[in-house]
N, C-alpha and C. Protein backbone atom coordinates (compact mmCIF):
# COMPACT_ATOMS: atom_id res chain seq x y z
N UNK A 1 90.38 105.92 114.23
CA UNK A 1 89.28 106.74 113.77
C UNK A 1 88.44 105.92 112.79
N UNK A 2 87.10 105.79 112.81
CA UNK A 2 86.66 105.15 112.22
C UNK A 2 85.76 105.53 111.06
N UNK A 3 85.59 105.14 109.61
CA UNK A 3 85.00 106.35 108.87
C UNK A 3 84.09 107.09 108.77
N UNK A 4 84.62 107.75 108.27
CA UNK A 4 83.81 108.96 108.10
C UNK A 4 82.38 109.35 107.61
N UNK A 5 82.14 108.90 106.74
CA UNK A 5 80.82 108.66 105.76
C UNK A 5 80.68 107.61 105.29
N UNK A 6 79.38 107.04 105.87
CA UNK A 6 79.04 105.74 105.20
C UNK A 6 78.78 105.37 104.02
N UNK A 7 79.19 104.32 103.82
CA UNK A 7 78.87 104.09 102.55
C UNK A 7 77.19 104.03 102.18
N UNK A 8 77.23 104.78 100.51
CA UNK A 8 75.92 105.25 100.48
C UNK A 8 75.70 105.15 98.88
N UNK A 9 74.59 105.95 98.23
CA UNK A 9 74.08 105.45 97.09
C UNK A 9 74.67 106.09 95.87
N UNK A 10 76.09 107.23 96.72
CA UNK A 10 77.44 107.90 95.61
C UNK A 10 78.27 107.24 95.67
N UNK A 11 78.37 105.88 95.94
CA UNK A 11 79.80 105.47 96.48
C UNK A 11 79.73 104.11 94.83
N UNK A 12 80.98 103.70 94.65
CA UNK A 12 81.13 102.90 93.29
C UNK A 12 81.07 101.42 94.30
N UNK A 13 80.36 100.72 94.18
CA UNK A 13 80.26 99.27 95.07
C UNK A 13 80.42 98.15 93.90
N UNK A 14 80.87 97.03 94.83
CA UNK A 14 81.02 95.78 94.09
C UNK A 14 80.81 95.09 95.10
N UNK A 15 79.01 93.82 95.06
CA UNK A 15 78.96 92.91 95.81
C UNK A 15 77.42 93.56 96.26
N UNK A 16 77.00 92.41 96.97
CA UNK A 16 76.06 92.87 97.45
C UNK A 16 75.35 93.86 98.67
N UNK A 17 74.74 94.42 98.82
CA UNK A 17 74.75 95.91 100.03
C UNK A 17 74.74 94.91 101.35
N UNK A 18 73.86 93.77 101.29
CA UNK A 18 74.00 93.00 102.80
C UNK A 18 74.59 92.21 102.90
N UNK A 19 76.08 92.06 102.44
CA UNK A 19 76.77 91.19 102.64
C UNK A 19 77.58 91.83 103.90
N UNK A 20 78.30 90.73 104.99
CA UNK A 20 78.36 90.53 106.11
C UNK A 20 79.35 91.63 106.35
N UNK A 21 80.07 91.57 105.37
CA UNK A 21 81.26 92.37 105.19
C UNK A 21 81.85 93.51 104.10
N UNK A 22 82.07 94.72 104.52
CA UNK A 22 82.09 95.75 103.75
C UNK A 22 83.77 95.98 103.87
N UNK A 23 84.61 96.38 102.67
CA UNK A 23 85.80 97.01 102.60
C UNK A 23 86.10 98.13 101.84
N UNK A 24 86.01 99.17 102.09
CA UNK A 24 86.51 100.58 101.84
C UNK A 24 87.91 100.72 101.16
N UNK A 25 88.09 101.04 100.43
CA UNK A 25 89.81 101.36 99.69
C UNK A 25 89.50 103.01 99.09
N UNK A 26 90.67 103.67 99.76
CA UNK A 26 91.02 104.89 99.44
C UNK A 26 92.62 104.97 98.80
N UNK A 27 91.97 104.77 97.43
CA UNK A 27 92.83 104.73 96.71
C UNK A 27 93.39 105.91 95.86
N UNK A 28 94.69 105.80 94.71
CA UNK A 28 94.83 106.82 93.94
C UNK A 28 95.51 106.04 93.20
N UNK A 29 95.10 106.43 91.90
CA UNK A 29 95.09 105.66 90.75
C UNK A 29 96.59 105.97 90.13
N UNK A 30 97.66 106.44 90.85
CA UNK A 30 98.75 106.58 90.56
C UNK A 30 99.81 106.11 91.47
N UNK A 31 99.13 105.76 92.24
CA UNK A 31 100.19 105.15 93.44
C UNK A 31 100.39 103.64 93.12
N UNK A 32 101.67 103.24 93.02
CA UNK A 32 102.25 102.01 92.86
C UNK A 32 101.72 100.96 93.86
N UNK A 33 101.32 101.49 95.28
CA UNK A 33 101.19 100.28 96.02
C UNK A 33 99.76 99.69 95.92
N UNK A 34 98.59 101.14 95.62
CA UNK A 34 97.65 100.73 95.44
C UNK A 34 97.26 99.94 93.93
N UNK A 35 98.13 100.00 92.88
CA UNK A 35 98.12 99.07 92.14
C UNK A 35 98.37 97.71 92.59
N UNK A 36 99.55 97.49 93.30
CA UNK A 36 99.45 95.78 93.81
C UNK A 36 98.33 95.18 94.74
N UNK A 37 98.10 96.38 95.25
CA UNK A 37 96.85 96.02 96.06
C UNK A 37 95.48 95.80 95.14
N UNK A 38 95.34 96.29 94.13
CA UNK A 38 94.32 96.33 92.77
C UNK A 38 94.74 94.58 92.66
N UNK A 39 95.41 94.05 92.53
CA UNK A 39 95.45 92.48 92.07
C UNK A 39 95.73 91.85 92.93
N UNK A 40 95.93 92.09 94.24
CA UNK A 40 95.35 91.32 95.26
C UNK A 40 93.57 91.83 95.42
N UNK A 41 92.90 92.42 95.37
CA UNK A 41 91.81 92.96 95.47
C UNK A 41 90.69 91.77 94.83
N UNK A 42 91.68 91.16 93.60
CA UNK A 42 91.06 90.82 92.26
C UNK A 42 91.31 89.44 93.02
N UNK A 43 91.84 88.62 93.58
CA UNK A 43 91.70 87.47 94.44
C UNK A 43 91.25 87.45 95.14
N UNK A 44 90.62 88.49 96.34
CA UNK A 44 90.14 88.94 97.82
C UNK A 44 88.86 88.88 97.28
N UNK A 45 88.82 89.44 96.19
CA UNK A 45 86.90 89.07 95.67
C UNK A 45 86.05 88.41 95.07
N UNK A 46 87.04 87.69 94.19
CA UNK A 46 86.89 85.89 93.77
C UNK A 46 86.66 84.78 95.27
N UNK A 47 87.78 85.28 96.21
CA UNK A 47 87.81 84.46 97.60
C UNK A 47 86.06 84.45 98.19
N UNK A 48 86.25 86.12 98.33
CA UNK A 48 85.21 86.13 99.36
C UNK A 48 83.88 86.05 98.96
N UNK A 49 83.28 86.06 97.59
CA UNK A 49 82.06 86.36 96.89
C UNK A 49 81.15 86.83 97.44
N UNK A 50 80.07 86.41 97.44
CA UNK A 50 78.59 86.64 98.22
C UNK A 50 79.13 87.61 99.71
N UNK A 51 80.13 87.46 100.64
CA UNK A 51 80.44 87.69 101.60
C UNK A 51 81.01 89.40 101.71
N UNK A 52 81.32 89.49 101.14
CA UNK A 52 81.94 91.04 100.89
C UNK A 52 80.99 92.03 99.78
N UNK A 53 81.00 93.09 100.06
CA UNK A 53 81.03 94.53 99.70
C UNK A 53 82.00 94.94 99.71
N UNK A 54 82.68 95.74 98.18
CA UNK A 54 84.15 96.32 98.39
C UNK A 54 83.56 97.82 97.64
N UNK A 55 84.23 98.71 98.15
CA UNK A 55 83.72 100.17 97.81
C UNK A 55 85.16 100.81 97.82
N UNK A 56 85.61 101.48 96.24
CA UNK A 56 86.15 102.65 95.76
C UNK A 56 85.81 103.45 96.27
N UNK A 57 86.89 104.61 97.04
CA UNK A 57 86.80 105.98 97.02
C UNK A 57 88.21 107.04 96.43
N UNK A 58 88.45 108.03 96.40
CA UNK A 58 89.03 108.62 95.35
C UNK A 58 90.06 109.14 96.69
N UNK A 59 91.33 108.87 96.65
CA UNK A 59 92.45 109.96 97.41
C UNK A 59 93.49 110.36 96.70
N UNK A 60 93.21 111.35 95.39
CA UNK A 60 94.30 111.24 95.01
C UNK A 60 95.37 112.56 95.22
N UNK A 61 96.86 112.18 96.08
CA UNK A 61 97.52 112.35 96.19
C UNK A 61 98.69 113.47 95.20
N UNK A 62 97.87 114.52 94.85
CA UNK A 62 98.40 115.06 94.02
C UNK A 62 99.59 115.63 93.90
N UNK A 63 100.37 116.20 95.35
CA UNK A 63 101.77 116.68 95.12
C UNK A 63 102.58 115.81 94.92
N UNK A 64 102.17 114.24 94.99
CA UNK A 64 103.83 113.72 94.26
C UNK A 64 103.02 112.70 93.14
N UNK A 65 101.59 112.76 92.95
CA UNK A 65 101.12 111.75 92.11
C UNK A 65 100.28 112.94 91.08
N UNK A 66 100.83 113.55 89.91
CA UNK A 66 100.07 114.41 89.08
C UNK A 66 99.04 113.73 88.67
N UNK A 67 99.07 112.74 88.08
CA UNK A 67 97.88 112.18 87.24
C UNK A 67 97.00 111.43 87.67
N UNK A 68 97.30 111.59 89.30
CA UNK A 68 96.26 110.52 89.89
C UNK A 68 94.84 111.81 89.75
N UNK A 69 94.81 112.84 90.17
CA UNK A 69 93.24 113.47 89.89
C UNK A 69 92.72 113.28 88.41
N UNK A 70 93.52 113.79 87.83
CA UNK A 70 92.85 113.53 85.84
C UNK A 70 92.49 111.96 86.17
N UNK A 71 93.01 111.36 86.34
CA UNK A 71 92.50 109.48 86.17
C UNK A 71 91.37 109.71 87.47
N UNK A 72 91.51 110.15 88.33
CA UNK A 72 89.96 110.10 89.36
C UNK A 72 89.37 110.24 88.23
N UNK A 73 89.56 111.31 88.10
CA UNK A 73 88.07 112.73 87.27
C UNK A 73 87.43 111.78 86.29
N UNK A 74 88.53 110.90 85.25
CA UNK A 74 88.32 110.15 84.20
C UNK A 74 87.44 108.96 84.37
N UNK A 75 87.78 108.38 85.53
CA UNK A 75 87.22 107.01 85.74
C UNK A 75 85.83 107.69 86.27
N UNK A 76 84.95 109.24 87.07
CA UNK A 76 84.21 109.33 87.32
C UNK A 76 83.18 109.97 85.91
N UNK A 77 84.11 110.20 84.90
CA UNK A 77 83.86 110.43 83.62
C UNK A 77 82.88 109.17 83.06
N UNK A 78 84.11 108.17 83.38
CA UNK A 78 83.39 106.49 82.56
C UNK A 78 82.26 106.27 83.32
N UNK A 79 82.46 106.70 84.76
CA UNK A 79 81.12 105.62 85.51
C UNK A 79 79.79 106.42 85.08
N UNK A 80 80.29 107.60 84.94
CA UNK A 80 78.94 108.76 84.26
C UNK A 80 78.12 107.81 82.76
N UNK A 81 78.55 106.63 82.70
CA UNK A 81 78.14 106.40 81.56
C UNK A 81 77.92 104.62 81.60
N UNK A 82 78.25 104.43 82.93
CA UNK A 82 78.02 103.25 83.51
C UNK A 82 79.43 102.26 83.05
N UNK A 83 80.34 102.83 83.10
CA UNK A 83 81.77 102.01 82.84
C UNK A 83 82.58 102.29 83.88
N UNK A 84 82.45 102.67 85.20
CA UNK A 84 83.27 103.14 86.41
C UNK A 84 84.37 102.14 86.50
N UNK A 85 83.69 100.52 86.87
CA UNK A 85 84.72 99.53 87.24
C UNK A 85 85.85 99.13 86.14
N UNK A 86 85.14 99.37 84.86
CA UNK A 86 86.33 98.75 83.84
C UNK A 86 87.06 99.90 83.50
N UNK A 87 86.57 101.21 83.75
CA UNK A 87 87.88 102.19 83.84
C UNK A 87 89.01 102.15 84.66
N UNK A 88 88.27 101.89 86.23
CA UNK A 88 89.42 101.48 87.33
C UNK A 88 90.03 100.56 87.24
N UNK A 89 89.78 99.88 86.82
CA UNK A 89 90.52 98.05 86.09
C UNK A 89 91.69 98.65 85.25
N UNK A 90 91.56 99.47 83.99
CA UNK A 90 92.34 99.48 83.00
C UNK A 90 93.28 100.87 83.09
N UNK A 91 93.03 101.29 83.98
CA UNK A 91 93.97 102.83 84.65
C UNK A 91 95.03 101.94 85.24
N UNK A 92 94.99 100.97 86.82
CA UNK A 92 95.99 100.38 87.57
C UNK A 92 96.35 99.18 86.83
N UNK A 93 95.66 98.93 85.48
CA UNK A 93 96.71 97.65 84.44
C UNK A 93 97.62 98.47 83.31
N UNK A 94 97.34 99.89 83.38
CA UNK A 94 98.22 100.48 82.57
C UNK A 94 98.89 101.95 83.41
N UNK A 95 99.01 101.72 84.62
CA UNK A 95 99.44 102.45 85.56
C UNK A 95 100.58 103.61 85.09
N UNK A 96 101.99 102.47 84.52
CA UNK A 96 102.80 102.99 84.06
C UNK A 96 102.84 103.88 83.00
N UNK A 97 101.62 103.93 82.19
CA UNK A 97 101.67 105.19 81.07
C UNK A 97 100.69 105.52 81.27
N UNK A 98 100.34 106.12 82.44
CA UNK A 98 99.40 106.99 82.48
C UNK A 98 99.65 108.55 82.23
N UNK A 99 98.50 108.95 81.65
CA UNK A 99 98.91 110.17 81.21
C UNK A 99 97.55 110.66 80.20
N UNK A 100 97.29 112.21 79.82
CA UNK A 100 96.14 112.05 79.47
C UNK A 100 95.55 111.51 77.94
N UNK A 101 96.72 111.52 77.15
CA UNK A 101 96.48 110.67 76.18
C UNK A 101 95.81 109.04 76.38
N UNK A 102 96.54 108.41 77.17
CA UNK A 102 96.12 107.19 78.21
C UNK A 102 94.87 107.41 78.21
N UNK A 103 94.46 107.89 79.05
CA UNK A 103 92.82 107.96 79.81
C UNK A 103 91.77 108.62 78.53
N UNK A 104 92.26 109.16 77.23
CA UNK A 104 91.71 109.08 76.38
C UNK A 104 91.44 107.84 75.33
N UNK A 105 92.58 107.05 75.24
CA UNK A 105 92.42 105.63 74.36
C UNK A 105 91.55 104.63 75.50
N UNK A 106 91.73 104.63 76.92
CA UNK A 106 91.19 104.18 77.26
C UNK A 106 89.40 104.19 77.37
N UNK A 107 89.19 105.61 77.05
CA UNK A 107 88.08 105.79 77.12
C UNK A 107 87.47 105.33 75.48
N UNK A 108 88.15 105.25 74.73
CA UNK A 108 87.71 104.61 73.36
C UNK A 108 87.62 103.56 72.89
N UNK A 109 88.55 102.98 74.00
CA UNK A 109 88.47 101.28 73.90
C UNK A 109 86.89 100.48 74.92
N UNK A 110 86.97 101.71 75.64
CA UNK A 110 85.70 101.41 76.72
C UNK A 110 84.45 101.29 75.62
N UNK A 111 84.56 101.66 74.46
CA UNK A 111 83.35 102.44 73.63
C UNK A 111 82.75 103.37 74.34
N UNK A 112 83.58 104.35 75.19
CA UNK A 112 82.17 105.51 75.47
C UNK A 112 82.37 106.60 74.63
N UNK A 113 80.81 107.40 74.85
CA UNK A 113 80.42 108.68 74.10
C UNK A 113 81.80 109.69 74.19
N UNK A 114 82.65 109.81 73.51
CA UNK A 114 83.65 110.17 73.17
C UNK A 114 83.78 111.77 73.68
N UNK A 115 82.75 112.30 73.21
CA UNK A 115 82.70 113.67 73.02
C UNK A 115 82.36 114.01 74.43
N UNK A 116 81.06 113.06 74.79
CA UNK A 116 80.88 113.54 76.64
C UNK A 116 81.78 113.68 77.21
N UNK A 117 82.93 111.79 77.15
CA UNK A 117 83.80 112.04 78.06
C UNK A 117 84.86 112.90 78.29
N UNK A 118 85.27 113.39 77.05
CA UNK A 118 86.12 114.65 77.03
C UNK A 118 85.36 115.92 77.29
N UNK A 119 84.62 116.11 77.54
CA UNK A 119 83.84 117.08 78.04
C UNK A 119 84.00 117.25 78.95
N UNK A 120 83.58 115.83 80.22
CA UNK A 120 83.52 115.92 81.39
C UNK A 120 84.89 116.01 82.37
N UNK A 121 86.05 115.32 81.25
CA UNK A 121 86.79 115.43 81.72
C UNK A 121 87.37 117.01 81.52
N UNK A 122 87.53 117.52 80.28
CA UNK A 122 88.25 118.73 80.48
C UNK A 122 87.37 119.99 81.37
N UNK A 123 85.72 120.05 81.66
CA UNK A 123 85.07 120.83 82.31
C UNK A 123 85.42 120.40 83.96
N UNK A 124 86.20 119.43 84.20
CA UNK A 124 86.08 119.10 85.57
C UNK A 124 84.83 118.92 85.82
N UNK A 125 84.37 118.07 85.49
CA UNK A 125 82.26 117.91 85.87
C UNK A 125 82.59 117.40 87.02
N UNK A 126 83.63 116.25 87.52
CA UNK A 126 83.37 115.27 89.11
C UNK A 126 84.52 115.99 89.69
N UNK A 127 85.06 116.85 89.40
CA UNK A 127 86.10 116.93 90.81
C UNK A 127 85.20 117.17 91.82
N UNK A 128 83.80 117.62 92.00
CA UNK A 128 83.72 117.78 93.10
C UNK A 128 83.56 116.38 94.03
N UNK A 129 82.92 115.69 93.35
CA UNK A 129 82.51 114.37 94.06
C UNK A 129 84.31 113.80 93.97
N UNK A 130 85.21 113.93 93.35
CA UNK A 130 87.05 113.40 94.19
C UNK A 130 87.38 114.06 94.93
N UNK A 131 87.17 115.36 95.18
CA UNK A 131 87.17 115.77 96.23
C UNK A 131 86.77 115.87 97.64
N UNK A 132 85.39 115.06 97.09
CA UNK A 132 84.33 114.69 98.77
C UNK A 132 85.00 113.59 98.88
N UNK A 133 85.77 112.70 98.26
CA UNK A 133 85.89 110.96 98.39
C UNK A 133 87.41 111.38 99.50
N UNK A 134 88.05 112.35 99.00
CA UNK A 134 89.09 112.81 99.40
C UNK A 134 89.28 113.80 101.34
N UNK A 135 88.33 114.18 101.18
CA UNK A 135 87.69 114.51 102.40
C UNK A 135 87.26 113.81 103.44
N UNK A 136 86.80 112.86 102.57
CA UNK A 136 86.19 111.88 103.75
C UNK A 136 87.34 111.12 104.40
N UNK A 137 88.18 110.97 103.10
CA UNK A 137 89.59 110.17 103.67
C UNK A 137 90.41 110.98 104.52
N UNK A 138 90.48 112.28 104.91
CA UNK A 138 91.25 113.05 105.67
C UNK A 138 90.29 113.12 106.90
N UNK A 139 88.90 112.87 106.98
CA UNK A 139 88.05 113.37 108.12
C UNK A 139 88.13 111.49 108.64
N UNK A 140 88.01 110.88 108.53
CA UNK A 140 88.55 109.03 108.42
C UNK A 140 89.78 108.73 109.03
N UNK A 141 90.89 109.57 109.21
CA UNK A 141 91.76 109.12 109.27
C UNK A 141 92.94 108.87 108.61
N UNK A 142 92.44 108.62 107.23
CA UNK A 142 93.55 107.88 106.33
C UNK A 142 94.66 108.92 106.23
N UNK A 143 95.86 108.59 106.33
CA UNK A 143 96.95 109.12 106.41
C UNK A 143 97.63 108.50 105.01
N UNK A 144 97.38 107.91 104.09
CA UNK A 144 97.93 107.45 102.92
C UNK A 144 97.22 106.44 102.25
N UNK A 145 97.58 105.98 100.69
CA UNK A 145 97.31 105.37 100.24
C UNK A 145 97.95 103.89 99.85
N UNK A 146 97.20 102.98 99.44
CA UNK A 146 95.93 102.63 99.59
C UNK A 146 95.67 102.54 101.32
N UNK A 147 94.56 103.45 101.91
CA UNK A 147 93.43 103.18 102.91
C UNK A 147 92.85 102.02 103.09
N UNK A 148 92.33 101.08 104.08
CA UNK A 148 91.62 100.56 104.02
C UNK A 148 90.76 100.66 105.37
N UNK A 149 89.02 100.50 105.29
CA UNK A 149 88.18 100.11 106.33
C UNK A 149 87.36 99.56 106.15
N UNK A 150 87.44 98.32 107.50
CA UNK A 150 86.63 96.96 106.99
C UNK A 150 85.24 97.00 108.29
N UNK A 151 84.05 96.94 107.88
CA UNK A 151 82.75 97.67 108.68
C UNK A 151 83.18 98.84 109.21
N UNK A 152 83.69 99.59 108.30
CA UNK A 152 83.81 101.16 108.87
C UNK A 152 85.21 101.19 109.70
N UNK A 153 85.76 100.41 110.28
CA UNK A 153 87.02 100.14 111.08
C UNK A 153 87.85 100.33 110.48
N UNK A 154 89.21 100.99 111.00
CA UNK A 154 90.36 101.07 109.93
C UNK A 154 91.32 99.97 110.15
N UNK A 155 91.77 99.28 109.06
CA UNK A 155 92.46 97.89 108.71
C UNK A 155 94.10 98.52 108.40
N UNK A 156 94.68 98.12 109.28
CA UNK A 156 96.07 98.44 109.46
C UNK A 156 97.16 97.38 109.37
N UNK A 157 96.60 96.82 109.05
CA UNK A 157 97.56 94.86 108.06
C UNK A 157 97.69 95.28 107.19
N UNK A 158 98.43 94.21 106.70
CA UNK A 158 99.18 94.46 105.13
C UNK A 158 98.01 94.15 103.63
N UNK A 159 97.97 94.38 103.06
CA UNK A 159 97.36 94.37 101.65
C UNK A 159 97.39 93.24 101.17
N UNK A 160 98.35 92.75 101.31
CA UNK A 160 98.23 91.19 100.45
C UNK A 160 96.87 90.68 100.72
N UNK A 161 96.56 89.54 99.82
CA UNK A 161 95.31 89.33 99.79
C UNK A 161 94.85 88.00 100.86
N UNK A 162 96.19 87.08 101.38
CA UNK A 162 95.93 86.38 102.62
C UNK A 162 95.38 87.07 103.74
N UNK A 163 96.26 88.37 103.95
CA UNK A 163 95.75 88.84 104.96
C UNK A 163 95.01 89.52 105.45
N UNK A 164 94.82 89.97 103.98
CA UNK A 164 92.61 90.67 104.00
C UNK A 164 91.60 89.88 103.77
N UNK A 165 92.04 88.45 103.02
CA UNK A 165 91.07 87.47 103.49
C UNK A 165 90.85 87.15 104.88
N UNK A 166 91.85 87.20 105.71
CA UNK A 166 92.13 86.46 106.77
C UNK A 166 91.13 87.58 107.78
N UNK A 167 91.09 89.07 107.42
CA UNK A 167 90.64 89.95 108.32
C UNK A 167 89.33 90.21 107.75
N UNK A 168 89.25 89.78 106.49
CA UNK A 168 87.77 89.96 106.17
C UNK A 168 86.98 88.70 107.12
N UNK A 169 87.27 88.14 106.85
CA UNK A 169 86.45 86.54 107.35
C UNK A 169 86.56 87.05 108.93
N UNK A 170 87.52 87.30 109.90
CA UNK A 170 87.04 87.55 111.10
C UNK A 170 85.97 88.61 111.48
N UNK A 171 85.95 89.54 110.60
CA UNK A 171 85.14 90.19 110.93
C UNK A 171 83.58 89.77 110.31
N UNK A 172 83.17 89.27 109.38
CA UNK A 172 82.35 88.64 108.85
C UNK A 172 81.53 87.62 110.28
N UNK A 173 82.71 86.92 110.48
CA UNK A 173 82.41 86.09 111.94
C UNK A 173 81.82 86.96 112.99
N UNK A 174 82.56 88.09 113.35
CA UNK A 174 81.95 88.73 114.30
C UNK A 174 80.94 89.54 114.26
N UNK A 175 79.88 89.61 112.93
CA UNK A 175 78.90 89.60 112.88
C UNK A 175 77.93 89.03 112.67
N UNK A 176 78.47 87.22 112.90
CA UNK A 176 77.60 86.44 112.91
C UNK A 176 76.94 86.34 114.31
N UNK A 177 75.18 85.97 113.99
CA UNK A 177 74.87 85.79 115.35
C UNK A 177 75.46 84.78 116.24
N UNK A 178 74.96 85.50 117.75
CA UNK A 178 76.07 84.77 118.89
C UNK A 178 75.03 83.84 118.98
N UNK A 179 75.50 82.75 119.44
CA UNK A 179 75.15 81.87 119.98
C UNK A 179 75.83 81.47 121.42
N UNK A 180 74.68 81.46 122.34
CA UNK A 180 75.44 81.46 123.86
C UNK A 180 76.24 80.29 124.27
N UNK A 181 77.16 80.28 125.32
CA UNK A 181 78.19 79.37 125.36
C UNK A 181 76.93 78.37 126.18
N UNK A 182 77.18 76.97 126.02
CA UNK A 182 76.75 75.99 125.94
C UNK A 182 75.44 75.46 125.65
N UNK A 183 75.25 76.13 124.85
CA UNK A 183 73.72 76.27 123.69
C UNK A 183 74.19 75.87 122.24
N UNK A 184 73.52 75.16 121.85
CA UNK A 184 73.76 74.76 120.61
C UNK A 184 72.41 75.17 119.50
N UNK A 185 72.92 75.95 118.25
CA UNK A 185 72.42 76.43 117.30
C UNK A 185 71.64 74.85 116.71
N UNK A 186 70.34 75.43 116.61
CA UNK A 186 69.69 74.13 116.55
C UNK A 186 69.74 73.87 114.87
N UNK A 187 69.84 72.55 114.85
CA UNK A 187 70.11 71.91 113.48
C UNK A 187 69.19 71.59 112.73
N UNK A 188 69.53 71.94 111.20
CA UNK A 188 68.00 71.33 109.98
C UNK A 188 67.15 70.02 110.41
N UNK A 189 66.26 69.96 110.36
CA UNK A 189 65.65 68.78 110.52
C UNK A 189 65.92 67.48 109.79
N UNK A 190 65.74 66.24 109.37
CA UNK A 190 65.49 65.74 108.69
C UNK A 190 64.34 65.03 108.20
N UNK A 191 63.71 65.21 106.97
CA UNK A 191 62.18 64.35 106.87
C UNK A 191 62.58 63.09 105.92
């Protein structure tokens, strides 16, 4: 199944919009695997630079992961204030004590408006938008976390970061233009 909703101008991106290659992660900020996958992520995008688009979406898994929605809600709290990525950074580097005290120091170390973010977080201002991220991942396909889809395709390899380099770059390739078999892509000049 291939996803659901394209990526668009609600979605948290890192990289440029026309780069060759787009990767989707439907994550939850309480799940252990999608943390190791968070630092392979962090090599996969040093690797690939210019070449990739990587896009956050929200699945969080609430009957066996409680605190993965409060940490959605939170990190859609920070980005409300233009700190989205270094919230998601410092939620899966402090995974293990998460909790809502957590996602409050974190939000103070972020320097944000203190008072908003507890606002937004205790009014529920974004569940609705973790809930669409969450939707999309059930109308997509995704059957667990971390998700991945690479140009909309669902990526069913392992996480490590060899082997999402390895599947990023083919697909990158296969949207390079063709060049017909025994035609040669004509070469820079020299003056």
């Amino acid at each position: 199944m291939s996803l659901a909703k394209p990526v668009d101008e609600t979605d948290h991106v890192l990289g440029l919009a026309d780069a060759p290659v787009t990767l989707v992660e439907y994550g939850d900020f309480q799940c252990p695997h999608c943390r190791a996958a968070h630092f392979y992520l962090k090599n996969v995008l040093a690797t690939m630079g210019d070449d990739m688009r990587f896009v956050f979406r929200h699945m969080p898994l609430t009957q066996v992961h409680p605190m993965a929605q409060p940490a959605a809600e939170a990190a859609e709290a920070a980005g409300a204030q233009g700190r989205f990525w270094p919230m998601h950074d410092l939620i899966y580097e402090n995974q293990d004590l998460l909790s809502p005290a957590l996602l409050t120091r974190l939000g103070q170390r972020l320097g944000l408006d203190m008072q908003r973010f507890t606002d937004d977080v205790a009014s529920h201002r974004f569940l609705p938008e973790v809930k669409e991220d969450f939707m999309s991942a059930v109308r997509s396909g995704a059957a667990g976390t971390p998700s991945f889809f690479i140009n909309g395709e669902p990526y069913e390899g392992s996480f490590d970061d060899e082997a999402l380099i390895d599947a990023l770059r083919f697909a990158a390739q296969a949207r390079a233009p063709h060049v017909p078999k025994g035609r040669h892509a004509p070469r820079p000049r020299a003056h």
